[in-house]
Protein backbone atom coordinates (compact mmCIF):
# COMPACT_ATOMS: atom_id res chain seq x y z
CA UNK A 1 67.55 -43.05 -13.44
CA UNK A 2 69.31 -41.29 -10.72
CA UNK A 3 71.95 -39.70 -9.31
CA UNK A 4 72.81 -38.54 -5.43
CA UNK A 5 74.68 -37.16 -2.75
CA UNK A 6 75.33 -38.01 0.70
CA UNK A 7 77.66 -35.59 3.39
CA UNK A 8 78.94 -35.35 6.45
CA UNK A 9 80.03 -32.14 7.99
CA UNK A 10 82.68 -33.10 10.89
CA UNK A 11 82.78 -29.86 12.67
CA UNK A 12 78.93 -30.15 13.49
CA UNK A 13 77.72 -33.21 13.01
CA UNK A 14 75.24 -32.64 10.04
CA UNK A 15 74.48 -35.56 7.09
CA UNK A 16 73.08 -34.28 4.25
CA UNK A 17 71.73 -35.89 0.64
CA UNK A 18 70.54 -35.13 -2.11
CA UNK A 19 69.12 -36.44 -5.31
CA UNK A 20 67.76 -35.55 -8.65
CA UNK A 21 66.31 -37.64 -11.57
CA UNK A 22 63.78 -38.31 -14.43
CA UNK A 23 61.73 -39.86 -11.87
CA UNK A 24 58.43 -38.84 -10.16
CA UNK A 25 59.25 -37.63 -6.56
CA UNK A 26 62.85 -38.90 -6.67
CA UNK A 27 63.38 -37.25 -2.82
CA UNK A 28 60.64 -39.39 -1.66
CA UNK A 29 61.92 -42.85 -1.98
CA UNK A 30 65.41 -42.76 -2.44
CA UNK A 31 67.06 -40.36 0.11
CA UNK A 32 67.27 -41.11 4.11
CA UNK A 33 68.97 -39.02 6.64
CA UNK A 34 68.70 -39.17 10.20
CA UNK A 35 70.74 -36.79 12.72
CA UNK A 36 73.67 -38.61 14.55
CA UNK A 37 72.55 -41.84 12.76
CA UNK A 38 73.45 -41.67 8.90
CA UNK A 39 72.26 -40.91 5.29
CA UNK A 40 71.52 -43.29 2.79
CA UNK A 41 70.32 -43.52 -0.88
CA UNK A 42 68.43 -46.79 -2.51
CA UNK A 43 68.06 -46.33 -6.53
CA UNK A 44 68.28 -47.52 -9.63
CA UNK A 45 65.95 -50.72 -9.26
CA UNK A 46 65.16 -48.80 -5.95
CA UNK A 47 64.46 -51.43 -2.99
CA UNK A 48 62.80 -49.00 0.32
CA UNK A 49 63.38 -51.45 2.70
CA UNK A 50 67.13 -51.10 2.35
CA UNK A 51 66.44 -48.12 4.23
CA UNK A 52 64.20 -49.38 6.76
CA UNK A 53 66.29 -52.30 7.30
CA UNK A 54 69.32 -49.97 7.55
CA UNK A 55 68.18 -47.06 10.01
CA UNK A 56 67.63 -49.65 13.24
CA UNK A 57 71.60 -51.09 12.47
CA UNK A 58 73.01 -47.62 12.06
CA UNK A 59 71.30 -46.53 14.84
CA UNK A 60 73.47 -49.21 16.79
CA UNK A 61 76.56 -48.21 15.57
CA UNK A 62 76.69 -50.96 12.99
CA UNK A 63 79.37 -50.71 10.40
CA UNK A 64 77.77 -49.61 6.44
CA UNK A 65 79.93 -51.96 4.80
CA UNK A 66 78.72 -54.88 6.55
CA UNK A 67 75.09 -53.42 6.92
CA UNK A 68 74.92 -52.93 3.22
CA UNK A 69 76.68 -56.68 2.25
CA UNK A 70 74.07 -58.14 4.49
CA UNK A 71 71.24 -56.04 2.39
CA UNK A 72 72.45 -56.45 -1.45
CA UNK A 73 73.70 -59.81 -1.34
CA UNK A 74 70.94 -62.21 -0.70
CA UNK A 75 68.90 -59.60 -3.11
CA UNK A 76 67.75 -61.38 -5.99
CA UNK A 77 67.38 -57.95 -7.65
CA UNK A 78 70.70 -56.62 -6.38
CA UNK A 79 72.56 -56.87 -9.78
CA UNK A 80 70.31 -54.15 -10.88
CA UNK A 81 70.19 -52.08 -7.75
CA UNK A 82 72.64 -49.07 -6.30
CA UNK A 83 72.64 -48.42 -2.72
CA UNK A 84 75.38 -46.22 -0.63
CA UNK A 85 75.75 -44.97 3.02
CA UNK A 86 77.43 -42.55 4.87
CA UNK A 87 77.31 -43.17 8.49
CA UNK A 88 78.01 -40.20 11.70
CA UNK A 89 81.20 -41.52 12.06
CA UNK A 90 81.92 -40.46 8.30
CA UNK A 91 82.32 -44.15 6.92
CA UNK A 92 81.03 -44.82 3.31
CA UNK A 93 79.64 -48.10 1.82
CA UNK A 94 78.56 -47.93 -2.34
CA UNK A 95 77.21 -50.61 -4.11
CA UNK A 96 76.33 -50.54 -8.15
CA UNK A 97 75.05 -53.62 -9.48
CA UNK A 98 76.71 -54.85 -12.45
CA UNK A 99 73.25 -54.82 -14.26
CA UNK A 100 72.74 -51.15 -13.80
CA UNK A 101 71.59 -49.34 -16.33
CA UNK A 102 74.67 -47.55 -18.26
CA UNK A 103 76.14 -45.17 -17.21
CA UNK A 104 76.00 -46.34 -13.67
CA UNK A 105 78.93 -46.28 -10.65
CA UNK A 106 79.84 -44.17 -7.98
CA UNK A 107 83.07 -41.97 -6.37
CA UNK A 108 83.54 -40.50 -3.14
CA UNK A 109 86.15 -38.38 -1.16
CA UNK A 110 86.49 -37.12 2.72
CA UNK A 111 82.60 -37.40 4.03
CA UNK A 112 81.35 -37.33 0.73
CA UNK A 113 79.80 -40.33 -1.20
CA UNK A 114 78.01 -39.55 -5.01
CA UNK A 115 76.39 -42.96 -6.88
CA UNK A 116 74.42 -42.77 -10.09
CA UNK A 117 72.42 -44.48 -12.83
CA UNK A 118 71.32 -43.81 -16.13
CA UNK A 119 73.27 -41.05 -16.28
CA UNK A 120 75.24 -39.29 -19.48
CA UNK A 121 78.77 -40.53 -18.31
CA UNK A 122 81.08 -40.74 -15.01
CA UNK A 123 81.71 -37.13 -15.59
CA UNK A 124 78.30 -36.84 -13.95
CA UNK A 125 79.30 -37.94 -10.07
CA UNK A 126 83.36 -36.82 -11.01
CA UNK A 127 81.61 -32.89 -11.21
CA UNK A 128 78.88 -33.47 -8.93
CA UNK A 129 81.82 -34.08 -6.11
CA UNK A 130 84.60 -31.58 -6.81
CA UNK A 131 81.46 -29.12 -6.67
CA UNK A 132 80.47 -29.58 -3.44
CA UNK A 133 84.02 -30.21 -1.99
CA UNK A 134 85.03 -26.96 -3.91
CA UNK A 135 82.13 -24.85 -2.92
CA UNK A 136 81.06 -22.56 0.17
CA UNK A 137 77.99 -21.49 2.08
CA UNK A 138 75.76 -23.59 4.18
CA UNK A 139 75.31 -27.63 3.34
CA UNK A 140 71.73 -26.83 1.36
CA UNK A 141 73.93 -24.19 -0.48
CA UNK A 142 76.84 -26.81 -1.32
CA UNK A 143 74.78 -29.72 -2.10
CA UNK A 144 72.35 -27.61 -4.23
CA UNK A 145 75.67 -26.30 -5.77
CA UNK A 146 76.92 -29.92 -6.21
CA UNK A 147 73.50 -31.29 -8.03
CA UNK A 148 73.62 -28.56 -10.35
CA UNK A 149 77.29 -29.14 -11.34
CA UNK A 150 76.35 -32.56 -11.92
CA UNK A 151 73.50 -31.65 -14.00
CA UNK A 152 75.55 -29.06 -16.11
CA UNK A 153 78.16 -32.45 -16.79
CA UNK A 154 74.83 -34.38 -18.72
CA UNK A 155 72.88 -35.31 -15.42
CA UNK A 156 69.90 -38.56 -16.10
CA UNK A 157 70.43 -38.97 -19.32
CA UNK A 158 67.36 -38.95 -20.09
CA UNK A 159 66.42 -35.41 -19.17
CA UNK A 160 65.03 -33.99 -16.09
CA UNK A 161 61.53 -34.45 -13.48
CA UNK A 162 61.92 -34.25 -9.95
CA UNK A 163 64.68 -33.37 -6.87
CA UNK A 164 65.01 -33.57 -3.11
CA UNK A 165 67.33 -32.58 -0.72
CA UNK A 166 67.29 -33.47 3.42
CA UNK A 167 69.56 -32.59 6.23
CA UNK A 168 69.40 -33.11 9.82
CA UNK A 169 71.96 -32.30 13.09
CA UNK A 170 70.68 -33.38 16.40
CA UNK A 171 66.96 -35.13 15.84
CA UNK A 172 65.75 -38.09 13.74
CA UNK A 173 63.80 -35.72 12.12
CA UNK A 174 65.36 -33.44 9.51
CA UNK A 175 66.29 -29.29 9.49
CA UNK A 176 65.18 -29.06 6.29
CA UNK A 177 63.71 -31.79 3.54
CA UNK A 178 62.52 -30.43 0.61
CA UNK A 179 61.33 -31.44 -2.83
CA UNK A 180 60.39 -31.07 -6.43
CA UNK A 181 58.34 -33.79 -7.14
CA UNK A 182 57.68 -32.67 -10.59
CA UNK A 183 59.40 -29.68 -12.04
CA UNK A 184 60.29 -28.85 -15.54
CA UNK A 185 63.96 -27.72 -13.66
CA UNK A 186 63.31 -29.12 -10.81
CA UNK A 187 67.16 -28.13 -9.57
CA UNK A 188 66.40 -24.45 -9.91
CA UNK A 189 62.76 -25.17 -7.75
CA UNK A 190 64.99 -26.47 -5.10
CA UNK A 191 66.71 -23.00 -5.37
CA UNK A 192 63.60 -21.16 -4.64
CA UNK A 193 62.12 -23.85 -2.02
CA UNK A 194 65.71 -23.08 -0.21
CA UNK A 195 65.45 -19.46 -0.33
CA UNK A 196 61.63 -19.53 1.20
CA UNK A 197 62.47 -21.80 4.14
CA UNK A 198 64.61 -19.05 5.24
CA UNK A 199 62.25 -16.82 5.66
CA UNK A 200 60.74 -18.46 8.61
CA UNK A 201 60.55 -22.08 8.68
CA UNK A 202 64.40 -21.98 9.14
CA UNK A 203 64.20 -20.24 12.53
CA UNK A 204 60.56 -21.71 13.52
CA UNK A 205 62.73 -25.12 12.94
CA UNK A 206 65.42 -23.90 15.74
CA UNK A 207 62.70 -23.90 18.37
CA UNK A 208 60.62 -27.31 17.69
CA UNK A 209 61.40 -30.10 20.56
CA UNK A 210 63.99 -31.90 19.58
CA UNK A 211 66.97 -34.35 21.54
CA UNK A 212 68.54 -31.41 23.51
CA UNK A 213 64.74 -30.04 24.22
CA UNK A 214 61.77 -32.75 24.76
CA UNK A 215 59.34 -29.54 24.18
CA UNK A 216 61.02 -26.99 22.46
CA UNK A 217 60.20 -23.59 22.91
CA UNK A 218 55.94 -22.87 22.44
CA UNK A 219 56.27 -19.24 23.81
CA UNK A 220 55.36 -17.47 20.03
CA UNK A 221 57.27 -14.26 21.91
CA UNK A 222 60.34 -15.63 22.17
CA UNK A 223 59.84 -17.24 18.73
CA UNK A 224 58.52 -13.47 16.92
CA UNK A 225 61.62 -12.11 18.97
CA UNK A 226 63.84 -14.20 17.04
CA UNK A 227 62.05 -13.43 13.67
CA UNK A 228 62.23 -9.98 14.09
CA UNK A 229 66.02 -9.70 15.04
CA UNK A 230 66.85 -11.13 11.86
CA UNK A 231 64.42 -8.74 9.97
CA UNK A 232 61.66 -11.78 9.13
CA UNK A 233 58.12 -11.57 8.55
CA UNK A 234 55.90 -13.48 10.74
């Protein structure tokens, strides 16, 4: 029912995923990313505690492969599920149950992991991968880039409902995590959610408390300074 994304950017740290599918708020079960820690994606029969399960071990350095054997295996339902991790240090564990529905598998290159379900063929992850190694701009700009490349290659098979994307740095808490729960082209919403974080939230976020700041910055003058020098409304 799904297909997704997970990235690593090894100049600055930053994991990234995202997801799209003809589900109901896709982005809310299925896509986990937590700064210096990892990103992770449960779907097709999707299992959440995978990710709950997952976070504390990655947190501790723990390797994916063996994190994700240790999940799927005793998992009655794991012939039917799809799970795949991309931990800080860049390393990638997939899994796609044999009894996925068709088309189901996954790829992945340098920092970049893409697993699907129910989609219209492999050509689905193949484009959704050279996109967003191919293409510039910031990480929401290439993954939202890669999605729609997958899309344009057949995407769920089954059409189109809902789409999330999440990145964080430094913090357990993400930059930016946004979604279409249910959209009509819910690809293009992302699009337009993207373009209206920037023109605030994206600088408000540079300021909250965080692991290099336990308070942030609460002086709204500094914080309207910043807005203004890059020609924002408050």
């Amino acid at each position: 029912m799904t297909w997704s994304i997970l990235v690593r950017d090894a100049d600055t740290g930053a994991l990234g995923a995202a997801v799209a599918s003809k589900f109901f708020a896709v982005g809310a079960m299925c896509i986990h990313v937590e700064g210096q820690v990892g990103a992770l994606a449960t779907q097709a029969m999707v299992n959440p505690m995978y990710a709950v399960d997952a976070m504390p071990r990655l947190r501790a350095g723990g390797d994916p492969a063996v994190i994700l054997g240790d999940l799927v295996v005793p998992d009655p339902g794991g012939p039917q599920r799809q799970f795949h991790i991309l931990d800080a240090k860049g390393r990638i564990a997939q899994h796609s149950g044999p009894d996925c529905v068709t088309w189901a598998g996954h790829v992945c290159g340098q920092d970049v992991s893409v697993a699907g379900n129910m989609l219209a063929g492999p050509q689905v992850v193949e484009a959704t991968m050279d996109a967003y190694l191919a293409a510039s701009g910031s990480m929401a700009e290439r993954l939202m880039t890669a999605m729609e490349a997958g899309e344009a290659a057949g995407g769920d098979k089954r059409g189109k409902q809902s789409a999330g994307l999440k990145i964080c740095t430094n913090d357990p808490y993400p930059d930016l995590d946004i979604r279409a729960d249910d959209h009509p082209d819910p690809l293009a919403e992302l699009r337009r959610l993207h373009r209206a974080s920037l023109e605030r939230f994206a600088v408000f976020r540079r300021f909250l408390a965080g692991r290099d700041s336990r308070y942030g910055t609460y002086d709204r003058a500094i914080i309207n300074a910043a807005c203004d020098a890059e020609g924002l409304s408050r």
